[in-house]
N, C-alpha and C. Protein backbone atom coordinates (compact mmCIF):
# COMPACT_ATOMS: atom_id res chain seq x y z
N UNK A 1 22.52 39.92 -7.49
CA UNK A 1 22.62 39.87 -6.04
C UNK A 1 23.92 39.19 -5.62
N UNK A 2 24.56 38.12 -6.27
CA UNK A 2 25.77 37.12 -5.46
C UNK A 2 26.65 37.97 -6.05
N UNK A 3 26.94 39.16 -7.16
CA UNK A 3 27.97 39.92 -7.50
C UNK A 3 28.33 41.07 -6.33
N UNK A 4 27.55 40.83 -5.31
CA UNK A 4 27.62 42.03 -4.57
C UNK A 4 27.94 40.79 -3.31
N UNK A 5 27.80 39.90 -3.48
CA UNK A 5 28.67 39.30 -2.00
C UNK A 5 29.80 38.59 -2.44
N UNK A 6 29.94 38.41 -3.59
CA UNK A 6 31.12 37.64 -3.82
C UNK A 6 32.10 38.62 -4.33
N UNK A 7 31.51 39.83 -5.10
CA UNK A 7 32.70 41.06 -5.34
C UNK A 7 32.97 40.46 -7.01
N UNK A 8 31.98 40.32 -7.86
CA UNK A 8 32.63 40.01 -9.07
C UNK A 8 31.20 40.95 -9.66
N UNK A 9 31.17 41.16 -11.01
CA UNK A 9 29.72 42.01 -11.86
C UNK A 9 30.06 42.98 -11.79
N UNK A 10 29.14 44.00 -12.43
CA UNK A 10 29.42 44.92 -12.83
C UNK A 10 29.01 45.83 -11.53
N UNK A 11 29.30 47.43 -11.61
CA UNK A 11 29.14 48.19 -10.53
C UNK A 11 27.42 48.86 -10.19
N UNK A 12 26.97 48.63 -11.52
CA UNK A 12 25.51 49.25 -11.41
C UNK A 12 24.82 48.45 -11.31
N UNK A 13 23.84 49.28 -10.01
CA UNK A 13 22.46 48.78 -9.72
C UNK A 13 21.19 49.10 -10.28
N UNK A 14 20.43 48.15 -9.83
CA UNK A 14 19.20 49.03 -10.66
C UNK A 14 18.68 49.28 -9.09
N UNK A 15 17.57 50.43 -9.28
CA UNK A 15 16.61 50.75 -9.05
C UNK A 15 17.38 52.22 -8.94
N UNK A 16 16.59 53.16 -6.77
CA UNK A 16 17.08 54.31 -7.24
C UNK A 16 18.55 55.27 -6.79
N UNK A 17 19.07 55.74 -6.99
CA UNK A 17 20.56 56.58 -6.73
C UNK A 17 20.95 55.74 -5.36
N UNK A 18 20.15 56.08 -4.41
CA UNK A 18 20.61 55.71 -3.24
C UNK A 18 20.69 54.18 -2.91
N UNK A 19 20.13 53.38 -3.91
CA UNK A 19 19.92 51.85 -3.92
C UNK A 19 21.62 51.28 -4.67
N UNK A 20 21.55 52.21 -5.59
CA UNK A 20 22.89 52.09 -5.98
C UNK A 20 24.08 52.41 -5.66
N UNK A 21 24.16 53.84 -4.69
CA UNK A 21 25.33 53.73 -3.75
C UNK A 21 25.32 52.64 -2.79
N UNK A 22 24.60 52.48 -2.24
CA UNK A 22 24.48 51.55 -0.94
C UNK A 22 25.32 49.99 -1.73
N UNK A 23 24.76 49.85 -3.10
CA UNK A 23 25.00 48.38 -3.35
C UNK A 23 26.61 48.76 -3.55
N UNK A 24 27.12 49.76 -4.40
CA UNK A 24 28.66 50.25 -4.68
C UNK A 24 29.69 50.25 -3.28
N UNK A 25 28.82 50.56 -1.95
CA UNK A 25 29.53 50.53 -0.77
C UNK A 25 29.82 49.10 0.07
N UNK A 26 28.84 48.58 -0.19
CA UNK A 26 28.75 47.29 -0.01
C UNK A 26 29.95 46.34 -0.62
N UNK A 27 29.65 46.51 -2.01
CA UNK A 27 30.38 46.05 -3.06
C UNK A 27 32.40 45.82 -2.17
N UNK A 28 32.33 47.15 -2.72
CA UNK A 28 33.18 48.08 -1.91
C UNK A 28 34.11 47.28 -0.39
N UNK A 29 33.31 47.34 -0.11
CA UNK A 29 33.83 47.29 1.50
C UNK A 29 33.99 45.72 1.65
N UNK A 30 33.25 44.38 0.64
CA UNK A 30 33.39 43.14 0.71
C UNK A 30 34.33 43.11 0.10
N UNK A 31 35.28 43.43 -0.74
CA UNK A 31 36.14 43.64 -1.37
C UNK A 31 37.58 43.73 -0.93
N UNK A 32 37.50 45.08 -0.29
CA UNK A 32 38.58 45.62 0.68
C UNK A 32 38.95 44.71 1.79
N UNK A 33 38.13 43.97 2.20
CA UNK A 33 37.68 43.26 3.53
C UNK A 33 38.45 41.91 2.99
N UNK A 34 38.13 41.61 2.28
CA UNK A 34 39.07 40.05 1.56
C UNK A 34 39.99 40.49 1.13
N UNK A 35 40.70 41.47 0.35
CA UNK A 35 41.68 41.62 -0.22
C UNK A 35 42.28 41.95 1.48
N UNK A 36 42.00 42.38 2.21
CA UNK A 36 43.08 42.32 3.72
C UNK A 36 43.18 41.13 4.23
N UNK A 37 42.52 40.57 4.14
CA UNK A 37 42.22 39.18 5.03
C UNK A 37 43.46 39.13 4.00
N UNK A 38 43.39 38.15 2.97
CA UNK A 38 44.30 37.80 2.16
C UNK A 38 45.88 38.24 2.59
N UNK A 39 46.10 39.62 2.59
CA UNK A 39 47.47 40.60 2.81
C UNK A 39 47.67 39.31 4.33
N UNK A 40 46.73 39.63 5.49
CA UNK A 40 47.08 39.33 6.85
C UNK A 40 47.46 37.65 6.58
N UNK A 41 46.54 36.80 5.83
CA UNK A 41 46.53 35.63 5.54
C UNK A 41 48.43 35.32 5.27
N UNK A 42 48.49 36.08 4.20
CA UNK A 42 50.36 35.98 3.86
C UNK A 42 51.21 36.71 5.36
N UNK A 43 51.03 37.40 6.00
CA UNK A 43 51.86 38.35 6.68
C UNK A 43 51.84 36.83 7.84
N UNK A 44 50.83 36.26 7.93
CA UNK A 44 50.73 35.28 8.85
C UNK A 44 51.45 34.31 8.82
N UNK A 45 51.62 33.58 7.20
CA UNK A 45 52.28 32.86 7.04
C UNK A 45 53.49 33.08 7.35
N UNK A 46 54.11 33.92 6.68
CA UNK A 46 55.29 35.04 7.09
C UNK A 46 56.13 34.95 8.39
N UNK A 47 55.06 34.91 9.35
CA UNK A 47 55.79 35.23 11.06
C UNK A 47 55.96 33.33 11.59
N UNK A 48 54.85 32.63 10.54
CA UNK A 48 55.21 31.09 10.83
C UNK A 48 56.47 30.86 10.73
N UNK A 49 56.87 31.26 9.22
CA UNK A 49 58.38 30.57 8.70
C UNK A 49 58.86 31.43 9.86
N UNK A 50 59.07 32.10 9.92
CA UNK A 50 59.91 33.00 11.19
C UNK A 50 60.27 32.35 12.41
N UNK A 51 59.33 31.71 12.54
CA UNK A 51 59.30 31.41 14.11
C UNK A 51 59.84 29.92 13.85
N UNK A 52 59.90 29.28 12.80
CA UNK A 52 60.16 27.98 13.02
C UNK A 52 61.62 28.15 12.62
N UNK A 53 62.13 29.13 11.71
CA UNK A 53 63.72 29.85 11.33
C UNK A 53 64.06 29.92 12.99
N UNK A 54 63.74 30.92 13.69
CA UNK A 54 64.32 31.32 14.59
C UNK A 54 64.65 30.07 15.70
N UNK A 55 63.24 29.19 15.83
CA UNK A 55 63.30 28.12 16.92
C UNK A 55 64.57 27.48 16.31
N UNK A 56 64.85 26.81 14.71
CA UNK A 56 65.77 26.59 14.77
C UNK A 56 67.12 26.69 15.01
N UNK A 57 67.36 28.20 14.68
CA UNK A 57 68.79 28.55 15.07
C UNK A 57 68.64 28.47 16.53
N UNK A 58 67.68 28.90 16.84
CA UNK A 58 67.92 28.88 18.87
C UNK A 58 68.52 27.09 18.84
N UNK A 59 68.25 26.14 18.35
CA UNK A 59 68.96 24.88 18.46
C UNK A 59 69.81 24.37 17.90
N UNK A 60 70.14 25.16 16.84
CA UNK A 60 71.94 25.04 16.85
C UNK A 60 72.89 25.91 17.43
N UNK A 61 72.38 27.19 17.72
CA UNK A 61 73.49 28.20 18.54
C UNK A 61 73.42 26.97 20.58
N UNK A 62 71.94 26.45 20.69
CA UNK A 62 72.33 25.87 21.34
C UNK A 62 73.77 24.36 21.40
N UNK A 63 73.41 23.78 20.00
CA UNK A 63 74.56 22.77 19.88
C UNK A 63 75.53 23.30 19.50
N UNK A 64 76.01 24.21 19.59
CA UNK A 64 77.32 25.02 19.54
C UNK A 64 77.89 25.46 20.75
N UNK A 65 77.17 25.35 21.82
CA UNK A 65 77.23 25.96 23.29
C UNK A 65 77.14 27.64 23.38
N UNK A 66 75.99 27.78 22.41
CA UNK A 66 76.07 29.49 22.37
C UNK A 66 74.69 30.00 22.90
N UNK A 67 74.56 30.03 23.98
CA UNK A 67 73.47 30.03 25.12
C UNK A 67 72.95 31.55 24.37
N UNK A 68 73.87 32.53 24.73
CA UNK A 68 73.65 33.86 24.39
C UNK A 68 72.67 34.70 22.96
N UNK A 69 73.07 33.85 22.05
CA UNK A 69 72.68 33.33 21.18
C UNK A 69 71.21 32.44 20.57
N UNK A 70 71.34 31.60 21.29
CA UNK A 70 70.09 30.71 21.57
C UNK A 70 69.19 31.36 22.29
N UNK A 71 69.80 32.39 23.35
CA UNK A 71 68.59 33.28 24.09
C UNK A 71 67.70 33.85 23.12
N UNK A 72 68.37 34.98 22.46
CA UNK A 72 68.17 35.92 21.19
C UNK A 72 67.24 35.10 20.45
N UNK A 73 67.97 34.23 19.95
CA UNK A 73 66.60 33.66 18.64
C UNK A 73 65.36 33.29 19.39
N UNK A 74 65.16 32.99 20.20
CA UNK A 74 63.94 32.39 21.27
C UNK A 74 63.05 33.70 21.95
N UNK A 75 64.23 34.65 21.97
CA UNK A 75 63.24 35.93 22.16
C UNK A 75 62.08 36.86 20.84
N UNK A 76 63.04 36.72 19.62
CA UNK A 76 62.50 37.16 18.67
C UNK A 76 61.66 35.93 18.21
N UNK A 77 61.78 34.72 18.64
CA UNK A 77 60.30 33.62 18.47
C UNK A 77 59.31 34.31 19.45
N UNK A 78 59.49 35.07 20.20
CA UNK A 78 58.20 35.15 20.98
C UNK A 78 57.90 36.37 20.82
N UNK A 79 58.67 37.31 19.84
CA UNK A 79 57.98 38.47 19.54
C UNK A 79 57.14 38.45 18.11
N UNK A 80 57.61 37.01 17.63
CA UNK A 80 57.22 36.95 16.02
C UNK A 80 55.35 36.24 16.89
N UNK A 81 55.80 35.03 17.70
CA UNK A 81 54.64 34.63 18.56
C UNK A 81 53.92 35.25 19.05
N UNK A 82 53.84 37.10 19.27
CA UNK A 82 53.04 37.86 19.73
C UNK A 82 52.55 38.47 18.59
N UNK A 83 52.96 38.83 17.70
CA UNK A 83 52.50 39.25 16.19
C UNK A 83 51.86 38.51 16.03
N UNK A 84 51.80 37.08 15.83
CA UNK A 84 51.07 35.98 15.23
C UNK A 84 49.35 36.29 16.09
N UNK A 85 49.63 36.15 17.26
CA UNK A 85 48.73 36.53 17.96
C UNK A 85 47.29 37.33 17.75
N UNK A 86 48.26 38.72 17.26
CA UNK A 86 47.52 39.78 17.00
C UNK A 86 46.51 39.79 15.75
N UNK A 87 47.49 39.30 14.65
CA UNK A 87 47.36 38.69 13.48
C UNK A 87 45.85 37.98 13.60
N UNK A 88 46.18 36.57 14.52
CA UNK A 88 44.95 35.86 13.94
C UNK A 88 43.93 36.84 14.61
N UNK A 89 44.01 37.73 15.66
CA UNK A 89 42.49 38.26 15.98
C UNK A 89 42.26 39.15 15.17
N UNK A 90 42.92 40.01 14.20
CA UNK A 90 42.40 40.35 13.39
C UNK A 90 41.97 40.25 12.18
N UNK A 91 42.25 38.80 11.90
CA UNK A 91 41.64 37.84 10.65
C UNK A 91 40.59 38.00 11.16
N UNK A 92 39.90 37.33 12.49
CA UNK A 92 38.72 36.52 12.82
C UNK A 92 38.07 37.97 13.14
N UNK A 93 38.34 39.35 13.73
CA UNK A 93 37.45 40.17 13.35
C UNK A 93 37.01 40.66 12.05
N UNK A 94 37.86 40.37 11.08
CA UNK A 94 37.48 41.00 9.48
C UNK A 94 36.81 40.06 9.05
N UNK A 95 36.67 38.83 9.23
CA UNK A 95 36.07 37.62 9.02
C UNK A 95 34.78 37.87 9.49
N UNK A 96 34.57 38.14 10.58
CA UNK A 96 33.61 38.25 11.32
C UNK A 96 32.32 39.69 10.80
N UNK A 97 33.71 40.54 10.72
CA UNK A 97 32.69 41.71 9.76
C UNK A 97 32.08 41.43 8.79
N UNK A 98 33.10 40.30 7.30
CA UNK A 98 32.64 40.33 6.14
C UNK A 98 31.53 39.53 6.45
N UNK A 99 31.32 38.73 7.38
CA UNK A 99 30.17 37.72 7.27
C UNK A 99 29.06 38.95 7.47
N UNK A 100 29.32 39.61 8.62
CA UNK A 100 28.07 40.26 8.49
C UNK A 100 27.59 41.33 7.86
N UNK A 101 28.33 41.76 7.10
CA UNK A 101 27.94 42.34 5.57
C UNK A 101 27.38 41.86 4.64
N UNK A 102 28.03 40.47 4.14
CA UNK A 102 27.67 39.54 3.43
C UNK A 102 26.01 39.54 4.01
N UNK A 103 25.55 39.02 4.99
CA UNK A 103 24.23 38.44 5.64
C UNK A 103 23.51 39.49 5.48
N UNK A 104 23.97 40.77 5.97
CA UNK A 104 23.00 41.76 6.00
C UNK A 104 22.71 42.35 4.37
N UNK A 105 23.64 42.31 3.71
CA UNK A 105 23.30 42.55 2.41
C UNK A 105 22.45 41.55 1.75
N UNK A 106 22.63 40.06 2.22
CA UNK A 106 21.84 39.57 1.28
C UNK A 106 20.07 39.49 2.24
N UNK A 107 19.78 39.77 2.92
CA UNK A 107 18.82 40.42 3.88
C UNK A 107 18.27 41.19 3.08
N UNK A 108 19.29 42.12 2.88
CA UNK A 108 18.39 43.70 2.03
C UNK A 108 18.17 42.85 0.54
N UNK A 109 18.77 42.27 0.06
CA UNK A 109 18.23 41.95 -1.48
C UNK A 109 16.75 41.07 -0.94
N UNK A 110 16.79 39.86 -0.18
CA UNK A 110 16.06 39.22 0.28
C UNK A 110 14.86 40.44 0.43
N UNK A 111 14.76 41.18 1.31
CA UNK A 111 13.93 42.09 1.61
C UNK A 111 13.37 43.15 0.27
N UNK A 112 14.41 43.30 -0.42
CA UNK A 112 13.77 44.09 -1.82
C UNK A 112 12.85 42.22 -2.52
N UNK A 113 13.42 41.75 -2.76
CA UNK A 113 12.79 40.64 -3.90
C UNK A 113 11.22 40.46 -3.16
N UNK A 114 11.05 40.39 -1.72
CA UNK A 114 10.20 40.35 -0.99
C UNK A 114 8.59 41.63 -1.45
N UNK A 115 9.64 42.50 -1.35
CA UNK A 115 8.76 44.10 -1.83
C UNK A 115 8.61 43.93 -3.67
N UNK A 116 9.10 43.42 -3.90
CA UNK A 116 8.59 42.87 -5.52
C UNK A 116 7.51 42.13 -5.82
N UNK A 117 8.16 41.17 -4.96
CA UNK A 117 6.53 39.87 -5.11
C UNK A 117 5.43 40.53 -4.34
N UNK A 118 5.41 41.29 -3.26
CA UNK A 118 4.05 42.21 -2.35
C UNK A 118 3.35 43.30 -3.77
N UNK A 119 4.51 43.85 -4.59
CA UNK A 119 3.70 44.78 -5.22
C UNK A 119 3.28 43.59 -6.59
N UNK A 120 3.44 42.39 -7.06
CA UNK A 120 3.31 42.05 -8.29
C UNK A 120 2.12 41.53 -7.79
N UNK A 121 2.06 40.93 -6.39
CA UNK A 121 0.40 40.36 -5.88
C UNK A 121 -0.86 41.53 -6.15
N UNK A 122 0.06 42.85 -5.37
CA UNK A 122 -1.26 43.58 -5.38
C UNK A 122 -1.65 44.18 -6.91
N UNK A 123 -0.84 44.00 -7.61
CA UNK A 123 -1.16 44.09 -9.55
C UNK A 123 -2.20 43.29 -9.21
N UNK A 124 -1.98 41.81 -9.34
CA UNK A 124 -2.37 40.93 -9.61
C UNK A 124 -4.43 41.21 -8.96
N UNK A 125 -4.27 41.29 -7.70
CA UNK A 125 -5.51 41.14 -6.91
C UNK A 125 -6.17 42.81 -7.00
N UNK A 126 -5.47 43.89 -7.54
CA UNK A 126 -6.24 45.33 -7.76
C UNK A 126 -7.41 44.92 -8.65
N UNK A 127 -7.45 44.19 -9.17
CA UNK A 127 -8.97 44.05 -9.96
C UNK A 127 -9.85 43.14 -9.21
N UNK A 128 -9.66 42.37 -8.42
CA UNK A 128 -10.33 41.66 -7.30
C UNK A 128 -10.92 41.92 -6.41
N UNK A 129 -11.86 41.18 -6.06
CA UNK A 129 -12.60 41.74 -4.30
C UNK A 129 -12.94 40.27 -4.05
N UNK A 130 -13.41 39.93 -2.56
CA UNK A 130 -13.61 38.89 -2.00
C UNK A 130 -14.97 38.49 -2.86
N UNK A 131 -16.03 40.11 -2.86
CA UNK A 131 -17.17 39.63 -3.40
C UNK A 131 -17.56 38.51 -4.83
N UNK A 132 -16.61 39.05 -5.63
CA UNK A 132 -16.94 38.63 -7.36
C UNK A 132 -15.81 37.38 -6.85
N UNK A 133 -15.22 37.24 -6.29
CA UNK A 133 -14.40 35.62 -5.87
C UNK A 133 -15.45 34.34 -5.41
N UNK A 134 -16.18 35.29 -4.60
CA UNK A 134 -17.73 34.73 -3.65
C UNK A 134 -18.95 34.41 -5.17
N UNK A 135 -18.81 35.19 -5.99
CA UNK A 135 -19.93 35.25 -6.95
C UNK A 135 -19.06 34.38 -7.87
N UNK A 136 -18.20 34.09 -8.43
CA UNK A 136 -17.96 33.43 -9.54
C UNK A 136 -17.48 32.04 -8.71
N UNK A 137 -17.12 31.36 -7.49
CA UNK A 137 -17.43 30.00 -6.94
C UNK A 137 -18.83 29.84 -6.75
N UNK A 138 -19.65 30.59 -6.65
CA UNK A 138 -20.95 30.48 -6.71
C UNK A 138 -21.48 29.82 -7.95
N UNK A 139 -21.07 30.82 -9.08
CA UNK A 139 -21.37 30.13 -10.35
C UNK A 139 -20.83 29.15 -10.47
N UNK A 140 -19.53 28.64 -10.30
CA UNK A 140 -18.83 27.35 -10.34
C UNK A 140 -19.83 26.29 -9.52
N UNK A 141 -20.11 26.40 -8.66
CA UNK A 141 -20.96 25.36 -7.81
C UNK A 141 -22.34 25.26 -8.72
N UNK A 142 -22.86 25.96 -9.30
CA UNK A 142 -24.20 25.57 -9.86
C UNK A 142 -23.74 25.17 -10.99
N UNK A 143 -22.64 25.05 -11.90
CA UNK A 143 -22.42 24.44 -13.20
C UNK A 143 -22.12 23.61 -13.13
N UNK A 144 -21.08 22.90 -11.36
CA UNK A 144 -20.62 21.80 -11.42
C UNK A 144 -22.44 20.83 -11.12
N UNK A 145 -22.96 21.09 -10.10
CA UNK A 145 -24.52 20.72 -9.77
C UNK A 145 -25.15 20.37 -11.30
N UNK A 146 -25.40 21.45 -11.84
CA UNK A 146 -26.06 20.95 -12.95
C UNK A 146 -25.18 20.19 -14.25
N UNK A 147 -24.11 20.16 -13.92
CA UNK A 147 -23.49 19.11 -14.99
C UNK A 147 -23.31 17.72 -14.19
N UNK A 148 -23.81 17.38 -13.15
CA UNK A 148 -24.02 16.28 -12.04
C UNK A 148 -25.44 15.72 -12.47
N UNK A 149 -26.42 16.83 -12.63
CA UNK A 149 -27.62 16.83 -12.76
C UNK A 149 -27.51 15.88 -14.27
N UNK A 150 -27.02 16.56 -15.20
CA UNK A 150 -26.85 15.94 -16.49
C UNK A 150 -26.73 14.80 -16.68
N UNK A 151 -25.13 14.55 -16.26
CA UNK A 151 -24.97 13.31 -16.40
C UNK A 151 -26.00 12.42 -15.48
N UNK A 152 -26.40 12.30 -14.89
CA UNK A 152 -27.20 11.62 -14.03
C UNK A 152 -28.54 11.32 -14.82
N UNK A 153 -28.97 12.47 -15.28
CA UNK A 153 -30.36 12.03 -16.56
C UNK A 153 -29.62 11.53 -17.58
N UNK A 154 -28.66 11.20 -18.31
CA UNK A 154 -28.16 10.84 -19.36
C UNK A 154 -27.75 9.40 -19.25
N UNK A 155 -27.38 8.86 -17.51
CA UNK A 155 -26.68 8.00 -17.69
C UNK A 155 -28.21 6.93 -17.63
N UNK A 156 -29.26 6.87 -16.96
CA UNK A 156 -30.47 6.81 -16.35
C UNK A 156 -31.05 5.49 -17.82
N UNK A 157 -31.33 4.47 -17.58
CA UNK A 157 -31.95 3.52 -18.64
C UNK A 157 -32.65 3.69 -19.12
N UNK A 158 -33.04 3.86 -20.94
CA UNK A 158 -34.25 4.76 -21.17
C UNK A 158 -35.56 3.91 -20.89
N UNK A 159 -35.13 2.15 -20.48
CA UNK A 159 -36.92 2.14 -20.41
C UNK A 159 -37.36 1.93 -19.22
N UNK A 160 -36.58 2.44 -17.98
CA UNK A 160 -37.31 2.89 -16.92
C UNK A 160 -37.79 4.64 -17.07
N UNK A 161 -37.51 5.48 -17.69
CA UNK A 161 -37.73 6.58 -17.89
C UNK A 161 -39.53 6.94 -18.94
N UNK A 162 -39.42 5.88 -19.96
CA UNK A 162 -40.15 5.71 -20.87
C UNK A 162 -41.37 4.82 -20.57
N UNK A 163 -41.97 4.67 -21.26
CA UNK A 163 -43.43 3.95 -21.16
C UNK A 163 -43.37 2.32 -21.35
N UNK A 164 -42.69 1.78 -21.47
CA UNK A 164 -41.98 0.75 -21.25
C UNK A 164 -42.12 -0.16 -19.90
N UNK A 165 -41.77 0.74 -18.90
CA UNK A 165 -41.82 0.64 -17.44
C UNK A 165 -43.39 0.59 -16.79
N UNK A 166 -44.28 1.68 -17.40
CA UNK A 166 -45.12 1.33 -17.03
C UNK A 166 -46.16 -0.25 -17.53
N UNK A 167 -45.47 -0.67 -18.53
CA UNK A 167 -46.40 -1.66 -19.59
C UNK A 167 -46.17 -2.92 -18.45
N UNK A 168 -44.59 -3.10 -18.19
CA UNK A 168 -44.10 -4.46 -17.36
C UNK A 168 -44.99 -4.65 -15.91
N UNK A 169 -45.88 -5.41 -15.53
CA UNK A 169 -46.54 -5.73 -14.54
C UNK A 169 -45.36 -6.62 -13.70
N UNK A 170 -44.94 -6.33 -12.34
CA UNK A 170 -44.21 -6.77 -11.72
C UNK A 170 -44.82 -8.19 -11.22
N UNK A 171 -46.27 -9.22 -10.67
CA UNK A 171 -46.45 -10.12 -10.67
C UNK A 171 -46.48 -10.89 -12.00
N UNK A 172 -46.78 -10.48 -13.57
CA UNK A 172 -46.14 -11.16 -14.19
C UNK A 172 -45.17 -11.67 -14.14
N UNK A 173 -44.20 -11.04 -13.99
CA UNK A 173 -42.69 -11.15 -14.03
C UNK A 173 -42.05 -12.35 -12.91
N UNK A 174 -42.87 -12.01 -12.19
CA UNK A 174 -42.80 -13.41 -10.82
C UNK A 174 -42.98 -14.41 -11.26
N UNK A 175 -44.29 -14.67 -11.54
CA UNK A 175 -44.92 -16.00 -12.43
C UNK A 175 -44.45 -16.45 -13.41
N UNK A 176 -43.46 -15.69 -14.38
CA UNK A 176 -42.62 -16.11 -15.49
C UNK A 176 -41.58 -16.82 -14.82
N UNK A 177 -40.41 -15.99 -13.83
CA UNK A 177 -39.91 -16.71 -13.14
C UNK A 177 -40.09 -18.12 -12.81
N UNK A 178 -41.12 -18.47 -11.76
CA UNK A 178 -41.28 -19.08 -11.14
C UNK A 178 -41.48 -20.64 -12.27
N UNK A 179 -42.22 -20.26 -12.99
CA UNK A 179 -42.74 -21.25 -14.19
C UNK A 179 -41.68 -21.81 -14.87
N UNK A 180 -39.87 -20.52 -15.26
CA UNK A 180 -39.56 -21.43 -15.26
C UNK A 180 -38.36 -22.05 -15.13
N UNK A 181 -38.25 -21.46 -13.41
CA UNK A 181 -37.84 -22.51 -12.40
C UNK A 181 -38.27 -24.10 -12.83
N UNK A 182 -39.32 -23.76 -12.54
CA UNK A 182 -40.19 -25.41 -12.44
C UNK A 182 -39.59 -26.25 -14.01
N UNK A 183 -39.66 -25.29 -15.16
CA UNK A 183 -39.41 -25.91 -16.17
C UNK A 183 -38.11 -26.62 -16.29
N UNK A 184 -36.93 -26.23 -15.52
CA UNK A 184 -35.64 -26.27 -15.34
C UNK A 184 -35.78 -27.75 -14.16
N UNK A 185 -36.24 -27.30 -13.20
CA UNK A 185 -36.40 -28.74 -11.99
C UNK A 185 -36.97 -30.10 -12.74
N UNK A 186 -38.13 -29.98 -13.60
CA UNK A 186 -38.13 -30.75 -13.79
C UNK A 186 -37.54 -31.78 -15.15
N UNK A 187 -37.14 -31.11 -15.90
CA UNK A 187 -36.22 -32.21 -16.64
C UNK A 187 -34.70 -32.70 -16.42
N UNK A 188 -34.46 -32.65 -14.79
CA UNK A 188 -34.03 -32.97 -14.45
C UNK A 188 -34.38 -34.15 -13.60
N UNK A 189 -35.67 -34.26 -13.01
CA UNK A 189 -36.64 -35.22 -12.42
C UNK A 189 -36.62 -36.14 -13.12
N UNK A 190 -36.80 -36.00 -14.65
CA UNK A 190 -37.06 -37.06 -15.64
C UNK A 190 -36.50 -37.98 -15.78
């Protein structure tokens, strides 16, 4: 894709005939479009030295007292100054074109890579339906449930589960307490 805006790679495209002229014209025309800019870029420079040549002699034919003279060079400064003119507007329209070649081409690649990833999704989801998406989170939810379920009986103390639990009389257990509390209070009394 950047060989076709920057003008460097090879000339072939892939996909079909007409994908590949289009990219060759493209190619093409970003090409032509800088290699002028460039030409105008020098021709520009060109009418600079000119004009600063000419302003000068217009100021020594002036310190010479050669008015006639000094006219002349000051006229051809303002014809080199009207070239210049022309010049930069037609940099800034070729400028202006290549950009939007540049943009619109990379648009169309943008827009193909786009139509790539649309058809690699629908690969992807042609064996799919919402339903079996609906049926296999379904199954996911009852495996996560019953592996909740699991751990939960597994983690569970076995002798509240076991017969154990039923043997322990909860007012015993008070009265043991309590007894020995008392046993503790009082050898400290002593």
């Amino acid at each position: 894709m950047w060989s076709y805006l920057f003008g460097k790679g090879s000339g072939s495209g892939s996909g079909s005939g007409s994908s590949s002229k289009n990219k060759d014209l493209t190619k093409k025309a970003i090409i032509e479009l800088r290699e002028h800019i460039n030409l105008l870029n020098k021709k520009q420079s060109h009418l600079q030295t000119q004009i600063l040549t000419t302003e000068n002699d217009a100021k020594q034919f002036l310190t010479k007292g050669n008015r006639t003279l000094a006219k002349n060079s000051l006229k051809r400064k303002k014809i080199y100054e009207q070239q210049l003119d022309k010049l930069d507007g037609q940099i800034n329209s070729l400028e202006q074109q290549l950009f939007t070649i540049e943009t619109s081409n990379l648009n169309a690649e943008t827009m193909r890579a786009m139509q790539q990833g649309a058809k690699a999704m629908k690969s992807i989801h042609k064996n799919m339906d919402i339903d079996q998406v609906d049926e296999t989170m379904d199954d996911v939810r009852e495996q996560v449930e019953l592996s909740e379920e699991i751990s939960e009986a597994i983690s569970k103390p076995l002798y509240t589960a076991g017969s154990l639990s039923n043997e322990v009389d909860e007012d015993q257990l008070d009265e043991e307490l309590e007894l020995l509390q008392t046993e503790m209070v009082s050898p400290i009394a002593q």
